[in-house]
C-alpha atoms as a PDB file:
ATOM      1  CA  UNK A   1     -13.121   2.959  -4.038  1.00  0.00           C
ATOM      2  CA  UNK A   2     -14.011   1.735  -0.633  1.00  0.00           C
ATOM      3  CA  UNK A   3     -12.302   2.826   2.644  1.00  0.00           C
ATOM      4  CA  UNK A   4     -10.644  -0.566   3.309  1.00  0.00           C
ATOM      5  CA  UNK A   5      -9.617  -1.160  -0.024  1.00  0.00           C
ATOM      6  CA  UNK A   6      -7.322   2.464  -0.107  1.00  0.00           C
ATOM      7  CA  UNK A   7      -6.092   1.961   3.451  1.00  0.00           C
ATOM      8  CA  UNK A   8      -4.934  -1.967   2.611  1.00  0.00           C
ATOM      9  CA  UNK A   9      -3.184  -0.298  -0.716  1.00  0.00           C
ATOM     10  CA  UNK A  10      -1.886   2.331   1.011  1.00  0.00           C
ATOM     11  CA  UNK A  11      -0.287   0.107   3.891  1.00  0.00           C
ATOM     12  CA  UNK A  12       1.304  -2.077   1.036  1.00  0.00           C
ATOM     13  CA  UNK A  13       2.744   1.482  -0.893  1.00  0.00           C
ATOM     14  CA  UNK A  14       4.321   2.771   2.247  1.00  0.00           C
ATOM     15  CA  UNK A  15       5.944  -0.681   3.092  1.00  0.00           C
ATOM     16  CA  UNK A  16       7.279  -0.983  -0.440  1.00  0.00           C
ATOM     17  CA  UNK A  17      10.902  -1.528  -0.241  1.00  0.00           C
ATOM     18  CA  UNK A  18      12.254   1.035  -2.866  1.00  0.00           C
ATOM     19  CA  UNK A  19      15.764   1.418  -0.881  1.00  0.00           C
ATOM     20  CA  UNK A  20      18.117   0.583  -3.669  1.00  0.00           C
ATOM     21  CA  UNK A  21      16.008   3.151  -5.562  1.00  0.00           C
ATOM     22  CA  UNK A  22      16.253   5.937  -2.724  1.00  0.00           C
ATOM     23  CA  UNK A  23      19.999   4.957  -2.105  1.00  0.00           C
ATOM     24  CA  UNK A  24      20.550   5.451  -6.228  1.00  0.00           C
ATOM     25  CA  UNK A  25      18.646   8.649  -6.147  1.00  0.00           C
ATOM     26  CA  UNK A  26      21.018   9.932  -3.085  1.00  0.00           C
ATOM     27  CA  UNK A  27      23.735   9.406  -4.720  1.00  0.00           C
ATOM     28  CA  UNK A  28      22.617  11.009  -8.310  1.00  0.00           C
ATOM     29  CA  UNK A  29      20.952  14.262  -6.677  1.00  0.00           C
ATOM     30  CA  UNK A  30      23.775  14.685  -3.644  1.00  0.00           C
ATOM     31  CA  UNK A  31      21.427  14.532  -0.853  1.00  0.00           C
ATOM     32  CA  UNK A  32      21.711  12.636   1.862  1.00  0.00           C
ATOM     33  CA  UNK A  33      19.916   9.541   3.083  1.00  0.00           C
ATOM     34  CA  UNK A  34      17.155  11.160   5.552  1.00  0.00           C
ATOM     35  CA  UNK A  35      16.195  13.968   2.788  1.00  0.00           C
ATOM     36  CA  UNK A  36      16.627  11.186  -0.254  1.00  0.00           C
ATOM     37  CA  UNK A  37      13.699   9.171   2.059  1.00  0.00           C
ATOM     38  CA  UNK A  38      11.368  11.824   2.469  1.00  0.00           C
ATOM     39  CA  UNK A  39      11.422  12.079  -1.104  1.00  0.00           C
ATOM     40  CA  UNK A  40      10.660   8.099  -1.613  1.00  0.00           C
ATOM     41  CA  UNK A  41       7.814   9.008   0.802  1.00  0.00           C
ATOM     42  CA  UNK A  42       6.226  12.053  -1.221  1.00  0.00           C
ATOM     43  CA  UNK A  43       6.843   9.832  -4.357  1.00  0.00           C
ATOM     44  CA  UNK A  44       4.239   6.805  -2.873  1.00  0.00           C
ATOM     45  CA  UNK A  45       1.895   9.590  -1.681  1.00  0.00           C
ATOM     46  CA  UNK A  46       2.203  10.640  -5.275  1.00  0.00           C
ATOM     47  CA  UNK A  47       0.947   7.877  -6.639  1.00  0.00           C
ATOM     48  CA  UNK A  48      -1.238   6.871  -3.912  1.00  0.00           C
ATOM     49  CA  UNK A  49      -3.362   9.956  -4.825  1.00  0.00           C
ATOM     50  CA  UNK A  50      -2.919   9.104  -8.634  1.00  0.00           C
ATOM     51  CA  UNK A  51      -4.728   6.060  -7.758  1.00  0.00           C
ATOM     52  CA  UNK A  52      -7.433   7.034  -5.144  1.00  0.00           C
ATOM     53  CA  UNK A  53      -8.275   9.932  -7.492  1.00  0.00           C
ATOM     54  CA  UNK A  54      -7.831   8.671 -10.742  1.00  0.00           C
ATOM     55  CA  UNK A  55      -6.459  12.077 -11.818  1.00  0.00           C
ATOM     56  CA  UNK A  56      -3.509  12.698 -13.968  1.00  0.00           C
ATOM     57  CA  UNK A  57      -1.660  15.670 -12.203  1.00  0.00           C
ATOM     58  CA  UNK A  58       1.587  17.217 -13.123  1.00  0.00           C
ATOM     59  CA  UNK A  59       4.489  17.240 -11.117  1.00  0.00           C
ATOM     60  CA  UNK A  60       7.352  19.810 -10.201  1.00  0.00           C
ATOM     61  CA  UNK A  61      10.183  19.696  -7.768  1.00  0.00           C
ATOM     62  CA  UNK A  62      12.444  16.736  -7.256  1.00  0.00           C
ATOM     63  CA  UNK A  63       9.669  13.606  -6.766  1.00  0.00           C
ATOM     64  CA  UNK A  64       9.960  13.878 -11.013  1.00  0.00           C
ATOM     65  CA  UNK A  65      13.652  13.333 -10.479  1.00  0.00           C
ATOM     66  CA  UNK A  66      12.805  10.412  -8.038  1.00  0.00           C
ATOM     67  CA  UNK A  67      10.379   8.624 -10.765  1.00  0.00           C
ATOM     68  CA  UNK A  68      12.940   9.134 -13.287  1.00  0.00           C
ATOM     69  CA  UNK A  69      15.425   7.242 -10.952  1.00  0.00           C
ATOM     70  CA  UNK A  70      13.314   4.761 -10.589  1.00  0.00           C
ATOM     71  CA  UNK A  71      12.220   4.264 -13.997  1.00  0.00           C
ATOM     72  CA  UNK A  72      15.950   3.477 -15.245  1.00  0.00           C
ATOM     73  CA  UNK A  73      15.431  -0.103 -12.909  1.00  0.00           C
ATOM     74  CA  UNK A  74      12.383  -1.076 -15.383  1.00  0.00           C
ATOM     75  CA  UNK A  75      12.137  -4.323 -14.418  1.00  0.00           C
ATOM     76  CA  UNK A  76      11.730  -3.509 -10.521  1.00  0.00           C
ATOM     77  CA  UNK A  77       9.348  -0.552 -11.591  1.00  0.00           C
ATOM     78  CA  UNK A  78       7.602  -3.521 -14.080  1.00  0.00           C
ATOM     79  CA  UNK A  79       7.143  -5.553 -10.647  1.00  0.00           C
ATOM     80  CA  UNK A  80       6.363  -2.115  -8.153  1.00  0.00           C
ATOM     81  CA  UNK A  81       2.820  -1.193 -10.891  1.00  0.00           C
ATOM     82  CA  UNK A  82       1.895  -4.817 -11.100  1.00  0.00           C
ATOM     83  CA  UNK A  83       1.887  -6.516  -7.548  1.00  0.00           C
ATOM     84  CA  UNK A  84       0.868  -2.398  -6.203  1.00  0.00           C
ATOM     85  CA  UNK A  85      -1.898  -1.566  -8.921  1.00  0.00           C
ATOM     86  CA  UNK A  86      -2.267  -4.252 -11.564  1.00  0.00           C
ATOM     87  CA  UNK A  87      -0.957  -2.228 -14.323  1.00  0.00           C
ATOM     88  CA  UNK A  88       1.694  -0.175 -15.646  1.00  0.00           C
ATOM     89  CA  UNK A  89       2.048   3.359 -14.336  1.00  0.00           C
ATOM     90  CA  UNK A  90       3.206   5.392 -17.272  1.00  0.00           C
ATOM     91  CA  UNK A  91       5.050   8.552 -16.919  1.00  0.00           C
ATOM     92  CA  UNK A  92       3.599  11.342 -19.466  1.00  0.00           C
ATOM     93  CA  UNK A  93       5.906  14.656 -19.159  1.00  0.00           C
ATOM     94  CA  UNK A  94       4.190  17.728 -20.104  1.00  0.00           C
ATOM     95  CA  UNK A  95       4.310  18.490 -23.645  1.00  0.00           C
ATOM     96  CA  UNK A  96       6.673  21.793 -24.495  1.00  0.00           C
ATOM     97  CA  UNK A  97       3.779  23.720 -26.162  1.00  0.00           C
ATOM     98  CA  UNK A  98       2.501  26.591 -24.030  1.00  0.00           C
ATOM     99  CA  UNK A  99      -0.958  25.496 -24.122  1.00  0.00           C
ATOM    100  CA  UNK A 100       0.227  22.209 -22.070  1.00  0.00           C
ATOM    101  CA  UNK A 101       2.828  23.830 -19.845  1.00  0.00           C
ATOM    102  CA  UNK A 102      -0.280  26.424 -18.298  1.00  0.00           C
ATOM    103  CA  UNK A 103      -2.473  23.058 -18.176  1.00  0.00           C
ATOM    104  CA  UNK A 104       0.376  21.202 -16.694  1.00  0.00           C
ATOM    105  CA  UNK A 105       0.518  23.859 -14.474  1.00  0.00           C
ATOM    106  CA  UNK A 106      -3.083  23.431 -12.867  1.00  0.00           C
ATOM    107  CA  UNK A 107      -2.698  19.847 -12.920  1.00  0.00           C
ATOM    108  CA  UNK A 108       0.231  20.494 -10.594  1.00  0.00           C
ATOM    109  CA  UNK A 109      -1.716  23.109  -8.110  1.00  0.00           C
ATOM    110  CA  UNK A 110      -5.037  20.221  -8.524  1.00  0.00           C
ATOM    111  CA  UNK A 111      -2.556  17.674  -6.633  1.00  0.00           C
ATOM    112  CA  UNK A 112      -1.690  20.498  -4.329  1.00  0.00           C
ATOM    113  CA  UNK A 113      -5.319  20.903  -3.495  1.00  0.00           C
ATOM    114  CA  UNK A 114      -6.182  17.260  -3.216  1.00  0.00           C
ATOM    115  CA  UNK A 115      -3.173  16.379  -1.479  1.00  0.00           C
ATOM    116  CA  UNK A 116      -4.104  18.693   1.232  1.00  0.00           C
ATOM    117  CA  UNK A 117      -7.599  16.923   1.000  1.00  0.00           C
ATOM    118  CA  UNK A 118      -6.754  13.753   1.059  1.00  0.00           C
ATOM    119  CA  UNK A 119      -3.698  13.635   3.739  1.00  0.00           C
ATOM    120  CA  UNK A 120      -5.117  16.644   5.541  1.00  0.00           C
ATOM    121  CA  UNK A 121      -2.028  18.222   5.724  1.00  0.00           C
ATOM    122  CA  UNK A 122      -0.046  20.642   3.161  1.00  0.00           C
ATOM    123  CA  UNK A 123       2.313  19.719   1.368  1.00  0.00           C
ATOM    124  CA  UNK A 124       5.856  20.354   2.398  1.00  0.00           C
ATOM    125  CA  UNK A 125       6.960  22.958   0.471  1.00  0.00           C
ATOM    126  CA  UNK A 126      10.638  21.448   0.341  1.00  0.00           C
ATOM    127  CA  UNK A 127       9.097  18.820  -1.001  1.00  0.00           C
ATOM    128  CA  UNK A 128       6.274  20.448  -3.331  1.00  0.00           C
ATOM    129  CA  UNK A 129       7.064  23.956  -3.728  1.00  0.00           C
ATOM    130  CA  UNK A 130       4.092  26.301  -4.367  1.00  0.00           C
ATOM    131  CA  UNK A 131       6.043  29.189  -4.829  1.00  0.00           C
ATOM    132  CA  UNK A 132       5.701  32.535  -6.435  1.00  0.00           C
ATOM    133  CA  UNK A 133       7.979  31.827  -9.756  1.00  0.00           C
ATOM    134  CA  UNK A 134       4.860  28.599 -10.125  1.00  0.00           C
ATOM    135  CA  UNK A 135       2.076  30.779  -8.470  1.00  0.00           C
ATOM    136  CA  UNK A 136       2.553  34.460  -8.343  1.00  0.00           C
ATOM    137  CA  UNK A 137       1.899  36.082  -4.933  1.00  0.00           C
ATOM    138  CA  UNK A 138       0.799  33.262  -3.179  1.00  0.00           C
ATOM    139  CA  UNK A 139       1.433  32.409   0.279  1.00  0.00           C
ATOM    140  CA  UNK A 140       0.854  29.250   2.197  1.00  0.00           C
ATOM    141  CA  UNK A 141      -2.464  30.965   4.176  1.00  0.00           C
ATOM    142  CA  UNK A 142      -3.536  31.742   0.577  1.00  0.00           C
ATOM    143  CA  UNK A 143      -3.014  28.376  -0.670  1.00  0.00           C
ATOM    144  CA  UNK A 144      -4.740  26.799   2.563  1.00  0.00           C
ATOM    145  CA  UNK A 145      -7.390  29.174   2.248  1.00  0.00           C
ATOM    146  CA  UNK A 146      -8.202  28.828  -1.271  1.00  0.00           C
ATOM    147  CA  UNK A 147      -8.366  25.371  -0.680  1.00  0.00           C
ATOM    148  CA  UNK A 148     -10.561  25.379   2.133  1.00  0.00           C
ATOM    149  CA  UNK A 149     -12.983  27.438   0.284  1.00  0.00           C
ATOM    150  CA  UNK A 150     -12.962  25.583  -2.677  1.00  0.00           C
ATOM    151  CA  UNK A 151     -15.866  22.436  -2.237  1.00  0.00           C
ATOM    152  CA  UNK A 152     -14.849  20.354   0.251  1.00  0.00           C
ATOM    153  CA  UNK A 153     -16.025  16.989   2.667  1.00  0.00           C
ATOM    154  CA  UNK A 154     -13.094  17.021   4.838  1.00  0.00           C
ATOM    155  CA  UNK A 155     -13.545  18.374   8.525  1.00  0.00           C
ATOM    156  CA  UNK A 156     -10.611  20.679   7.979  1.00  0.00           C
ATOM    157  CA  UNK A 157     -12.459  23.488   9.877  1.00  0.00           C
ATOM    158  CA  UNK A 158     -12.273  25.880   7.056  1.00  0.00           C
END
């Protein structure tokens, strides 16, 4: 995908008005308006790297409850994948056998890693937790380390 192309999509995701949606999701999760925004934000980052990478990755943490949310308002969610991306964006959950919850598991710490690539920051861990119950022992360094050692073409300084 070229440079100009992401950056023009990405402009049009962040200025998305999904209000009614972050208002709804407030409301359903108790949190309050500046916390229920951060999570609209994480959400389009979400699926800006969904579409820049062309990866399926698994989620955890509340951005799942924010899809769902927004999900329920199928015709505005119709509207959001068609003008944003041409196409339906289809939410798969992870299937319940244990084979797809450990594969689900690396598609979640994949989107770690390329989120970190791509944004060149971590992910918030309120947000995205990385934690030792999904992880083991694993602390941020670790995380940030492991990334930067894995291949890379950022300018991270790892």
């Amino acid at each position: 995908m070229h440079f100009n192309e992401l950056e023009d999509k990405q402009k049009q995701l962040y200025g998305y008005d999904l209000s009614k949606i972050t208002k709804r999701f407030a409301e359903e999760q108790g949190v309050d308006d500046e916390l229920a925004s951060r999570y609209e934000k994480e959400f389009k980052k979400f699926i800006l790297l969904k579409f820049a990478q062309k990866r399926r990755y698994g989620m955890n943490g509340k951005v799942d409850d924010y899809w769902h949310t927004f999900i329920v308002y199928t015709e505005e969610y119709q509207e959001f994948c068609d003008q944003l991306f041409g196409r339906f964006l289809h939410h798969r959950p992870a299937d319940e056998s244990q084979a797809k919850v450990s594969e689900e598991g690396l598609s979640y710490f994949r989107f770690l890693i390329d989120y970190f690539r791509f944004f060149k920051e971590p992910p918030p861990k309120d947000i995205w937790p990385y934690s030792y119950e999904l992880f083991g022992d694993v602390s941020d360094w670790e995380l940030q380390g492991g990334i930067c050692i894995a291949p890379c073409w950022t300018k991270c300084g790892g």
